[in-house]
Protein backbone atom coordinates (compact mmCIF):
# COMPACT_ATOMS: atom_id res chain seq x y z
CA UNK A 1 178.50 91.86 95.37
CA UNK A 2 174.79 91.43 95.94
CA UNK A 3 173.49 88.14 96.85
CA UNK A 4 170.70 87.04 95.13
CA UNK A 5 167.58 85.99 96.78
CA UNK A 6 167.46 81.75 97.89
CA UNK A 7 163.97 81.35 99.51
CA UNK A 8 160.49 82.69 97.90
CA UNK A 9 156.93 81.99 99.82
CA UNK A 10 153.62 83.41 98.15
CA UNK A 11 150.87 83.80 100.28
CA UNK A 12 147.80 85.52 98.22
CA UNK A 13 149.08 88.77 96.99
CA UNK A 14 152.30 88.97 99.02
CA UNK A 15 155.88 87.70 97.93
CA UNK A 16 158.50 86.74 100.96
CA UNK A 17 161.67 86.58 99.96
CA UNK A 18 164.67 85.74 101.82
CA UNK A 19 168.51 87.03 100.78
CA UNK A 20 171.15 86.44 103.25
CA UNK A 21 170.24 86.89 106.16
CA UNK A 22 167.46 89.54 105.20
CA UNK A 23 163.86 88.82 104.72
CA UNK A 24 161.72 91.37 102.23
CA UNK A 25 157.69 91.45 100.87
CA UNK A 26 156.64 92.58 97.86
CA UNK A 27 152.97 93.30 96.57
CA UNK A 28 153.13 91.01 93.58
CA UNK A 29 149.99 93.18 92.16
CA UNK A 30 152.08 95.90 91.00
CA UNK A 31 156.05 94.42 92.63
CA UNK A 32 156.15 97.16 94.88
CA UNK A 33 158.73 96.65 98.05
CA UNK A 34 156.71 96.58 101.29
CA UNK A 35 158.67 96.21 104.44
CA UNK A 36 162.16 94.41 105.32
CA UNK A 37 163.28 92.49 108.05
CA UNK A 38 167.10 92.09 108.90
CA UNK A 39 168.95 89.20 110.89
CA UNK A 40 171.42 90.81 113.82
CA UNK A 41 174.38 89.42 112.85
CA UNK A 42 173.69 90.63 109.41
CA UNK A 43 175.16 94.07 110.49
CA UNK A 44 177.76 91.87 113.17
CA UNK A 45 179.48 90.44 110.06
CA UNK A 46 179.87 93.56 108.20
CA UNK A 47 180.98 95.03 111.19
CA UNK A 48 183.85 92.06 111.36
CA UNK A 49 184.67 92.65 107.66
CA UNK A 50 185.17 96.18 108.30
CA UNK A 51 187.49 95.78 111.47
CA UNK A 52 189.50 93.06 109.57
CA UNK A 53 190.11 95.07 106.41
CA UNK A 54 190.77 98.52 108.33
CA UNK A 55 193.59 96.06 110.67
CA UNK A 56 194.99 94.63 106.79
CA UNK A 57 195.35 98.31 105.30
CA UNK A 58 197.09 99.11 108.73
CA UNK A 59 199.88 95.85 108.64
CA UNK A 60 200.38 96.93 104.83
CA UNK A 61 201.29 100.00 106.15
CA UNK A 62 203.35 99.07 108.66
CA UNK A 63 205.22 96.45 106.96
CA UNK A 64 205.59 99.11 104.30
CA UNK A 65 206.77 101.74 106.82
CA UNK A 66 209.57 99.07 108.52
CA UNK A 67 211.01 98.58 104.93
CA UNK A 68 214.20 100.07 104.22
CA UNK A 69 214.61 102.40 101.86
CA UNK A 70 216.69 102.10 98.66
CA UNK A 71 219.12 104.67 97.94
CA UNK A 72 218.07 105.05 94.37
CA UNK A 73 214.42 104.61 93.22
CA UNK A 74 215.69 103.82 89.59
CA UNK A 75 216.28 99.52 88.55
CA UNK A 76 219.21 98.03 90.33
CA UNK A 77 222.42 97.96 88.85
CA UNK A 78 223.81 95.57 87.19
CA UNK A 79 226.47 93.34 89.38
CA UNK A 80 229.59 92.57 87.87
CA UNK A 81 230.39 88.69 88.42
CA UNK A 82 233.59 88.31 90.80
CA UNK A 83 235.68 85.91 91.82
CA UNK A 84 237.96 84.52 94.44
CA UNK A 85 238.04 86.48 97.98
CA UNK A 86 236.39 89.69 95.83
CA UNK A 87 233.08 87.68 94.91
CA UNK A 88 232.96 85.73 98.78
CA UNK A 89 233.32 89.56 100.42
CA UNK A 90 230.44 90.84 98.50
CA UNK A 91 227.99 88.28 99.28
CA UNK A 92 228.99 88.36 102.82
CA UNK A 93 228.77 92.15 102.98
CA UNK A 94 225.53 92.22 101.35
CA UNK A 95 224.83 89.14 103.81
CA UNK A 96 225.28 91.85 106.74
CA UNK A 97 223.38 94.68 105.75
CA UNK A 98 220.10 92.52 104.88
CA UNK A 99 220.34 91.39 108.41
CA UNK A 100 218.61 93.35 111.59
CA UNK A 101 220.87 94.52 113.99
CA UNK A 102 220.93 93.58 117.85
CA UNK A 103 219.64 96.72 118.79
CA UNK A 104 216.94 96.16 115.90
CA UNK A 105 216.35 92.85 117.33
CA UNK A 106 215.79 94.41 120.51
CA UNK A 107 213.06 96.61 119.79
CA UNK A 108 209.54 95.39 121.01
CA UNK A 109 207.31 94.16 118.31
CA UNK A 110 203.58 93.63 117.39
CA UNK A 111 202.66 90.70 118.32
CA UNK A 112 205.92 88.92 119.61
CA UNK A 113 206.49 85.87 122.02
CA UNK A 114 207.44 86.99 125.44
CA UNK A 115 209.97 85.37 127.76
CA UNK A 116 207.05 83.16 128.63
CA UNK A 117 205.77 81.28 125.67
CA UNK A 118 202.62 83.60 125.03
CA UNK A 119 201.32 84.98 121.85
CA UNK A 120 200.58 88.65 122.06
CA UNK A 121 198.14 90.93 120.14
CA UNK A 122 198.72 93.37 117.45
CA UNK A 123 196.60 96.12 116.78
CA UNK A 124 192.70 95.68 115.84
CA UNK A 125 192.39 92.62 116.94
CA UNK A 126 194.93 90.72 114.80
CA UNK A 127 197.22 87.76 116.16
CA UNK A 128 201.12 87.83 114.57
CA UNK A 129 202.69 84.47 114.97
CA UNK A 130 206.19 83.81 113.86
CA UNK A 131 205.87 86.85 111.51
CA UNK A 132 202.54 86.05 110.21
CA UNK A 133 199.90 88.00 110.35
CA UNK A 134 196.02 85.61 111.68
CA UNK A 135 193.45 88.12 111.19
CA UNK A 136 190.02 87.39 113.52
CA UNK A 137 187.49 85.19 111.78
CA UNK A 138 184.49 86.43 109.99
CA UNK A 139 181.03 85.01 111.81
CA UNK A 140 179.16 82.71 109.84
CA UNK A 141 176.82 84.64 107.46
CA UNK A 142 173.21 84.65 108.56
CA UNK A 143 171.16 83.08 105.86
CA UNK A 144 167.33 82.09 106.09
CA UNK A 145 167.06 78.72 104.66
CA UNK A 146 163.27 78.04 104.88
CA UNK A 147 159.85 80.36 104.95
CA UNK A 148 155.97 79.18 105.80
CA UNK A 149 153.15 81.08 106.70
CA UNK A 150 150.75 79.78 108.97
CA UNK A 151 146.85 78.84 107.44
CA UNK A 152 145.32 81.70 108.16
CA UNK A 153 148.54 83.77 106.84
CA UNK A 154 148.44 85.60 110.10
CA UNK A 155 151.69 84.53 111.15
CA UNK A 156 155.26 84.06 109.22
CA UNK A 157 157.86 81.21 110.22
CA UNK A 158 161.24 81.45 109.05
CA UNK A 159 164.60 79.60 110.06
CA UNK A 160 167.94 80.88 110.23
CA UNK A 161 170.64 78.07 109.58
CA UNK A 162 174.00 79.05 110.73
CA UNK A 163 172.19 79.20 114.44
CA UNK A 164 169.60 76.99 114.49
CA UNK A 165 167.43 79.62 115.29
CA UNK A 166 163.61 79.81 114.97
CA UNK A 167 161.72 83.05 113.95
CA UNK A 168 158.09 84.25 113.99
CA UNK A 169 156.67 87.03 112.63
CA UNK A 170 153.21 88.96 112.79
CA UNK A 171 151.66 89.51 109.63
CA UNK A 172 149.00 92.14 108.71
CA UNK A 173 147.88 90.57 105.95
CA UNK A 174 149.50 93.39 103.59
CA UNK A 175 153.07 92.74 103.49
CA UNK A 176 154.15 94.45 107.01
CA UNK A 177 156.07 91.74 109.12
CA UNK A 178 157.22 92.50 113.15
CA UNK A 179 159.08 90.04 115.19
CA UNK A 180 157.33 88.11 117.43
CA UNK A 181 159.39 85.27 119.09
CA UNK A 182 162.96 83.37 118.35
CA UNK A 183 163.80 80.08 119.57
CA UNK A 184 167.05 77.83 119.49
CA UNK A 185 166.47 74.59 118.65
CA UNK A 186 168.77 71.44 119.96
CA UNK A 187 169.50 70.52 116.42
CA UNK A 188 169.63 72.13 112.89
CA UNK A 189 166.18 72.25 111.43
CA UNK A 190 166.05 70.72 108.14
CA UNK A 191 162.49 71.21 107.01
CA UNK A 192 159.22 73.11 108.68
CA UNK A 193 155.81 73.16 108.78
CA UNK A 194 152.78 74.98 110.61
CA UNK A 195 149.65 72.65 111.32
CA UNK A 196 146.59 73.71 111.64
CA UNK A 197 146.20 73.63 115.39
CA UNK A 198 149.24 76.59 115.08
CA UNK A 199 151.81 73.88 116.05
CA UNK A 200 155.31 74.12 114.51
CA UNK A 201 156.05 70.98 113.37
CA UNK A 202 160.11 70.84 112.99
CA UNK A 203 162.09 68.32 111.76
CA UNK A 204 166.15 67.88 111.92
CA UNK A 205 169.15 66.83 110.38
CA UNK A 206 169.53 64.12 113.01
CA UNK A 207 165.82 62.43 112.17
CA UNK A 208 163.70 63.70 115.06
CA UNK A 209 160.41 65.26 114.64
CA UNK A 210 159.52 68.07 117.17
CA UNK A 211 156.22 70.47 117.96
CA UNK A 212 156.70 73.59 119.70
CA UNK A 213 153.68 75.68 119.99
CA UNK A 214 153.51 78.99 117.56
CA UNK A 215 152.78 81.51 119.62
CA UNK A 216 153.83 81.81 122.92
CA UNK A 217 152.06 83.45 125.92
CA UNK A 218 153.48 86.61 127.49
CA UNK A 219 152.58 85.13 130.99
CA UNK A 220 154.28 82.02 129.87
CA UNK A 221 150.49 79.82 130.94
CA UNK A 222 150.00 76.96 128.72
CA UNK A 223 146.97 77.87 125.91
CA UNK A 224 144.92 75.44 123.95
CA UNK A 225 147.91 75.41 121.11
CA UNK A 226 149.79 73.70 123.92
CA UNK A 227 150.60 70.29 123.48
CA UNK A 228 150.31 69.84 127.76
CA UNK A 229 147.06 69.88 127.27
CA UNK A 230 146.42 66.76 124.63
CA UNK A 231 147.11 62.79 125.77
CA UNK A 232 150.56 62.78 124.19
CA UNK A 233 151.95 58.92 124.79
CA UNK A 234 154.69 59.07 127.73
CA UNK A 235 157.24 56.32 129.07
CA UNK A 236 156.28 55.21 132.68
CA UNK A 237 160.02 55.48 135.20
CA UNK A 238 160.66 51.98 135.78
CA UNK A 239 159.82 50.90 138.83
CA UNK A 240 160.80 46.73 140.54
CA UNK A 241 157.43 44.56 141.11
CA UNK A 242 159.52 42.80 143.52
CA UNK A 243 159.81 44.31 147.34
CA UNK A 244 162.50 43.28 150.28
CA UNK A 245 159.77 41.67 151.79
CA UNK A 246 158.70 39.18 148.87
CA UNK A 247 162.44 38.49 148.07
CA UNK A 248 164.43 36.20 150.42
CA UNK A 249 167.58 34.52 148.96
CA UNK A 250 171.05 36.65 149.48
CA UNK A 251 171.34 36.78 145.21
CA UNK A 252 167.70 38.04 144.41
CA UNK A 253 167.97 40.92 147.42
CA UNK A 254 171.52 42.08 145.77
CA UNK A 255 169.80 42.05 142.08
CA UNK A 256 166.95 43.99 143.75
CA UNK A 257 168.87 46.62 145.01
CA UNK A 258 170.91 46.98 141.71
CA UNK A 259 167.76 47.39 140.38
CA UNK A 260 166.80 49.74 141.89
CA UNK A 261 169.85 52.25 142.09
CA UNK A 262 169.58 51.60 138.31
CA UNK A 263 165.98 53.16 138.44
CA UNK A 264 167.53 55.78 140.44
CA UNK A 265 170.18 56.76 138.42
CA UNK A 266 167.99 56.82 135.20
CA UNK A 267 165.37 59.04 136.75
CA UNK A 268 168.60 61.61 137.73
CA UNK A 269 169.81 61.20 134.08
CA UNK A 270 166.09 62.16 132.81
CA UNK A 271 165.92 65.06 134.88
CA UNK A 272 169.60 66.48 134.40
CA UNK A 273 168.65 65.97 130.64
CA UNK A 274 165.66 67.85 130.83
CA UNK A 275 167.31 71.02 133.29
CA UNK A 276 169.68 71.00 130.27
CA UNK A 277 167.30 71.27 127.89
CA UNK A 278 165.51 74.26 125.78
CA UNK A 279 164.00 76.94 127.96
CA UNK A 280 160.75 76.77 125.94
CA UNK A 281 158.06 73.89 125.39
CA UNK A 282 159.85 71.28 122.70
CA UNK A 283 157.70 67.72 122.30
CA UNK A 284 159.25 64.80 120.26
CA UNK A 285 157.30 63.17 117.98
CA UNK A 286 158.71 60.94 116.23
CA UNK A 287 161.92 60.53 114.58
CA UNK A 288 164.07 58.67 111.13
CA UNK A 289 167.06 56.92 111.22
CA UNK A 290 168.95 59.32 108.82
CA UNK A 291 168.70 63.02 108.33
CA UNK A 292 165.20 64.26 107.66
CA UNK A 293 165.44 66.56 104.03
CA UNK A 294 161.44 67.03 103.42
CA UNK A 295 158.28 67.58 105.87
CA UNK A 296 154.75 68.66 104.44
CA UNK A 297 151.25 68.31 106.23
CA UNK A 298 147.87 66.19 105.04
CA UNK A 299 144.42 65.62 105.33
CA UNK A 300 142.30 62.47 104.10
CA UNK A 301 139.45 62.03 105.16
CA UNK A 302 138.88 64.07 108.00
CA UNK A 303 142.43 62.80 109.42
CA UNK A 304 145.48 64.32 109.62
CA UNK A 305 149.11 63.43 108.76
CA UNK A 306 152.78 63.90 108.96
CA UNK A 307 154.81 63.34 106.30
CA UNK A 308 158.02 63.05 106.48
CA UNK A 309 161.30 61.85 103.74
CA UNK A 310 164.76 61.44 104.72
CA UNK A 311 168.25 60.92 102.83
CA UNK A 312 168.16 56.85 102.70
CA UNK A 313 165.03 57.28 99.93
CA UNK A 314 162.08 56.61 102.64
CA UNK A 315 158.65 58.61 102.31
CA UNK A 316 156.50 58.00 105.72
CA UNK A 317 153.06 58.56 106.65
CA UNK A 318 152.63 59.02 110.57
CA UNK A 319 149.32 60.25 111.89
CA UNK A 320 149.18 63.43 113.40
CA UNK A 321 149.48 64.94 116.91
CA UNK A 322 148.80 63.42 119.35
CA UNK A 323 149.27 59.88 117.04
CA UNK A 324 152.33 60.53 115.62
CA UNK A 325 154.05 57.59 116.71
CA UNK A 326 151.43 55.54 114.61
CA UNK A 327 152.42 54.94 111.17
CA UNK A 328 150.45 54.65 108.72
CA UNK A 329 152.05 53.96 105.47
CA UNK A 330 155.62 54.12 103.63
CA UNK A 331 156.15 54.91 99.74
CA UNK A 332 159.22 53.00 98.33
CA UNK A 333 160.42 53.67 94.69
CA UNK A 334 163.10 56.21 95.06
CA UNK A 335 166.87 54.60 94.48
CA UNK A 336 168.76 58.18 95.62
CA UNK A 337 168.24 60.55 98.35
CA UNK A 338 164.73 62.45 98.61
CA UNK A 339 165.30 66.41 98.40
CA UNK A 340 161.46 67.69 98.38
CA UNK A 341 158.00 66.84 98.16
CA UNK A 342 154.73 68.80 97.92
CA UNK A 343 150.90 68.27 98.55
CA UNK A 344 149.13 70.38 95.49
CA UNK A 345 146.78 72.48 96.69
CA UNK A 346 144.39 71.08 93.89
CA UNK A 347 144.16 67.38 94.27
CA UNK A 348 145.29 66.61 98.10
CA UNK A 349 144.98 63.04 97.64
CA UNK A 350 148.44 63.22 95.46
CA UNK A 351 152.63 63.44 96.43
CA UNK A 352 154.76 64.74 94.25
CA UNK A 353 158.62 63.66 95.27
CA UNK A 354 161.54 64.51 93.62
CA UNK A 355 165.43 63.77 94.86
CA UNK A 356 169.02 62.54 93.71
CA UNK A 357 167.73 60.17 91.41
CA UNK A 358 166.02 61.05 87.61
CA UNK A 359 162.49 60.94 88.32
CA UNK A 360 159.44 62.93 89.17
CA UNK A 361 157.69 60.71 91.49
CA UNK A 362 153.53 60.98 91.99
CA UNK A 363 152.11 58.78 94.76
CA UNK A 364 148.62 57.74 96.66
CA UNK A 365 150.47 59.11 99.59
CA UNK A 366 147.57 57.14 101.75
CA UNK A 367 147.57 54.05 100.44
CA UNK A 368 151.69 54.14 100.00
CA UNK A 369 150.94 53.56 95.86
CA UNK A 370 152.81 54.57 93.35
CA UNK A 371 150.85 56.45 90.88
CA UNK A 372 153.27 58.31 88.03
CA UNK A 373 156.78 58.52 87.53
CA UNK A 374 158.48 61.00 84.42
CA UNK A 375 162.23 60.99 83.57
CA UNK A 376 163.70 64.65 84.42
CA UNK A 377 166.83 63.70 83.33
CA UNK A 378 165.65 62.91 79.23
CA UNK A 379 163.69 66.89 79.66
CA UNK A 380 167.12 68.26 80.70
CA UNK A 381 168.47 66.23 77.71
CA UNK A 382 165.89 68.10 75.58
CA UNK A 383 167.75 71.29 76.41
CA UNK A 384 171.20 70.59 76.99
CA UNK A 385 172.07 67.31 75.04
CA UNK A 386 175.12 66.99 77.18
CA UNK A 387 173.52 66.55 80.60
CA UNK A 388 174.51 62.82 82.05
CA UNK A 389 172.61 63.38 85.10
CA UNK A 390 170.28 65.56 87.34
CA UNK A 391 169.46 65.91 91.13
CA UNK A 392 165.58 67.70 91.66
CA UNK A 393 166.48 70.32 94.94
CA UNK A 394 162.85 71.74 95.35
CA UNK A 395 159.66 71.15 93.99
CA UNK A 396 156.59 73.99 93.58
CA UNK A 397 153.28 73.77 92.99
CA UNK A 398 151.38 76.56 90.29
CA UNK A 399 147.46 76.37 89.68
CA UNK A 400 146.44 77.95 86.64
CA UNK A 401 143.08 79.15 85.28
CA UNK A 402 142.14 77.76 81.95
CA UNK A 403 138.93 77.34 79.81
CA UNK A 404 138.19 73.78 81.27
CA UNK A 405 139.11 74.68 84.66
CA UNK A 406 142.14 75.30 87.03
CA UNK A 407 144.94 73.23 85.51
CA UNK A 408 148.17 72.17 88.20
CA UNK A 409 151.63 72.91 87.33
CA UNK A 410 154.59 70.84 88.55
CA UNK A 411 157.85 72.92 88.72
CA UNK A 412 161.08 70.99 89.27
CA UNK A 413 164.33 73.09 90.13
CA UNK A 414 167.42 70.64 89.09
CA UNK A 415 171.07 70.80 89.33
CA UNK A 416 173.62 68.68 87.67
């Protein structure tokens, strides 16, 4: 069974698509297949469905090969119905021979309990507990879940969701891809973006907001995409006014000194939190109070902006790095979770939203305004009279030339 493709990103005359775990381009000129790119544990699952179907077709053999054999292959015969001692003896005898013997009993099996409580192993890997057979467990199946390119195209992002994993790619500009970097974030990334400074902007399921820079130097030195070098806002370590020398009664010297083992212990807390932490630069900037589902970049006049919608219906406007904690604006209106959102390339000033509820939302994302709103739910009704209700899952953008000038599409993918 092939499985069919659940990510496509278009950057001028190339076509990314992600199946599985597999990432391919296309020239959409003339649909010509340009270069691949495959996940490692694409070919670590098969290897695990292989192993657990070759140790299957081995127990069917050997459960068939421990069967014993009938003396006639033709249908049983058909038993005459006894009674008294007759019909008693004949259950009992057949009682007996369906039963292993002791020195049957004795023989060592796959998989048994020793004397000391412990499971063994059968063959290829398998576990046999009280006669049934637990075959290993198939690794998740990679699969990519998002795909950006960077401005410039140079560069594509793509995130793998079973581990959490960030990937970037080179791109030539013509379709050939080559692995760059791969990153594990903390959390599951829910939605990505790359700003123009090449800063990943990340957000995940938990509601946090993170940049990580794009590229990172082989010498590991910071570069100008580094957020070290821009006046990000950071939390002073507390630290008590008060002195043993300005405080004199017994209770306000013990409170002191609480204090300040308190300082102590938070300051060992930070850094034992930050030891634990990625191996790679990772700056919060700001976060929800619910799972994050949609992230896209803006620009109004000559400022930038983050923003960001999560699963309790809220659309927020923070300013951009190194302001993100600064927010700017909210857009209420939606009643249901928020699935996707997108900036048209054509009119920047707009937001199109879409989510669990019926509506195609269209917003002054700026001035937090509602602009538009059109029922998806009566267009699904237009097709398929039966539909009681609709959820939008993504939302795409498509300019199109016409006689009066580039017109903007709004494409709505919907589930019931």
């Amino acid at each position: 069974m092939k499985i069919p493709y659940n990510k496509v990103h278009v950057r001028g005359q190339i076509l990314f698509a992600a199946r599985g775990g597999a990432i391919h381009t296309f020239n959409l000129t003339d649909g010509t297949h340009i270069s691949s790119w495959k996940h490692p544990d694409v070919d670590k699952v098969a290897d695990s469905i292989k192993a657990i179907n070759e140790a299957k077709a081995e127990a069917a053999l050997e459960a068939e090969a421990n069967t014993p054999a009938t003396e006639s292959d033709g249908p049983p015969a058909k038993r005459q119905k006894l009674g008294g001692e007759n019909e008693t003896a004949a259950v009992t005898a057949e009682a007996e021979a369906s039963t292993p013997t002791a020195a049957q009993d004795d023989k060592p099996r796959s998989g048994h309990f020793d004397g000391r409580g412990k499971k063994g192993k059968g063959k290829a890997g398998k576990d046999i507990d009280n006669g049934k057979t637990r075959f290993a467990r198939v690794p998740d199946r990679p699969v990519i879940t998002h795909l950006t390119t960077s401005p410039d195209g140079s560069h594509l992002l793509a995130v793998s969701g079973h581990d959490k994993v960030v990937w970037v790619f080179t791109h030539d500009g013509n379709g050939q891809i080559e692995e760059l970097s791969q990153r594990t974030m903390p959390k599951r990334p829910s939605a990505v973006a790359i700003g123009p400074d090449s800063q990943i902007i990340c957000a995940d399921k938990f509601g946090d907001v993170y940049a990580l820079p794009l590229v990172i130097p082989a010498d590991g030195s910071k570069t100008s995409a580094s957020l070290s070098a821009l006046p990000m806002p950071t939390k002073k370590a507390f630290k008590p006014t008060a002195n043993p020398l300005t405080v004199h009664s017994k209770g306000n010297r013990i409170a002191l000194l609480n204090q300040i083992k308190q300082a102590e212990l938070l300051n060992e807390s930070k850094d034992a939190a930050a030891a634990d932490g990625p191996g790679f630069e990772l700056n919060l900037l700001l976060g929800h109070v619910s799972m994050l589902t949609a992230l896209v970049l803006g620009e109004k006049e000559g400022r930038k902006y983050i923003l960001t919608a999560d699963r309790d219906e809220h659309i927020r406007v923070s300013r951009y790095i190194p302001h993100a904690h600064i927010i700017e604006n909210f857009c209420f209106g939606h009643k249901e979770f928020i699935s996707d959102m997108v900036i048209p390339p054509s009119n920047k000033d707009i937001l199109v939203s879409g989510g669990g509820d019926e509506y195609i939302f269209v917003w002054d994302w700026l001035a937090g305004k509602q602009l538009f709103k059109t029922s998806v739910l009566s267009l699904a009704q237009e097709i398929a009279p039966e539909t009681t209700a609709v959820a939008v899952s993504s939302i795409y953008t498509l300019t199109y030339p016409s006689e009066d000038g580039p017109l903007t599409y709004i494409l709505a993918i919907c589930e019931e």
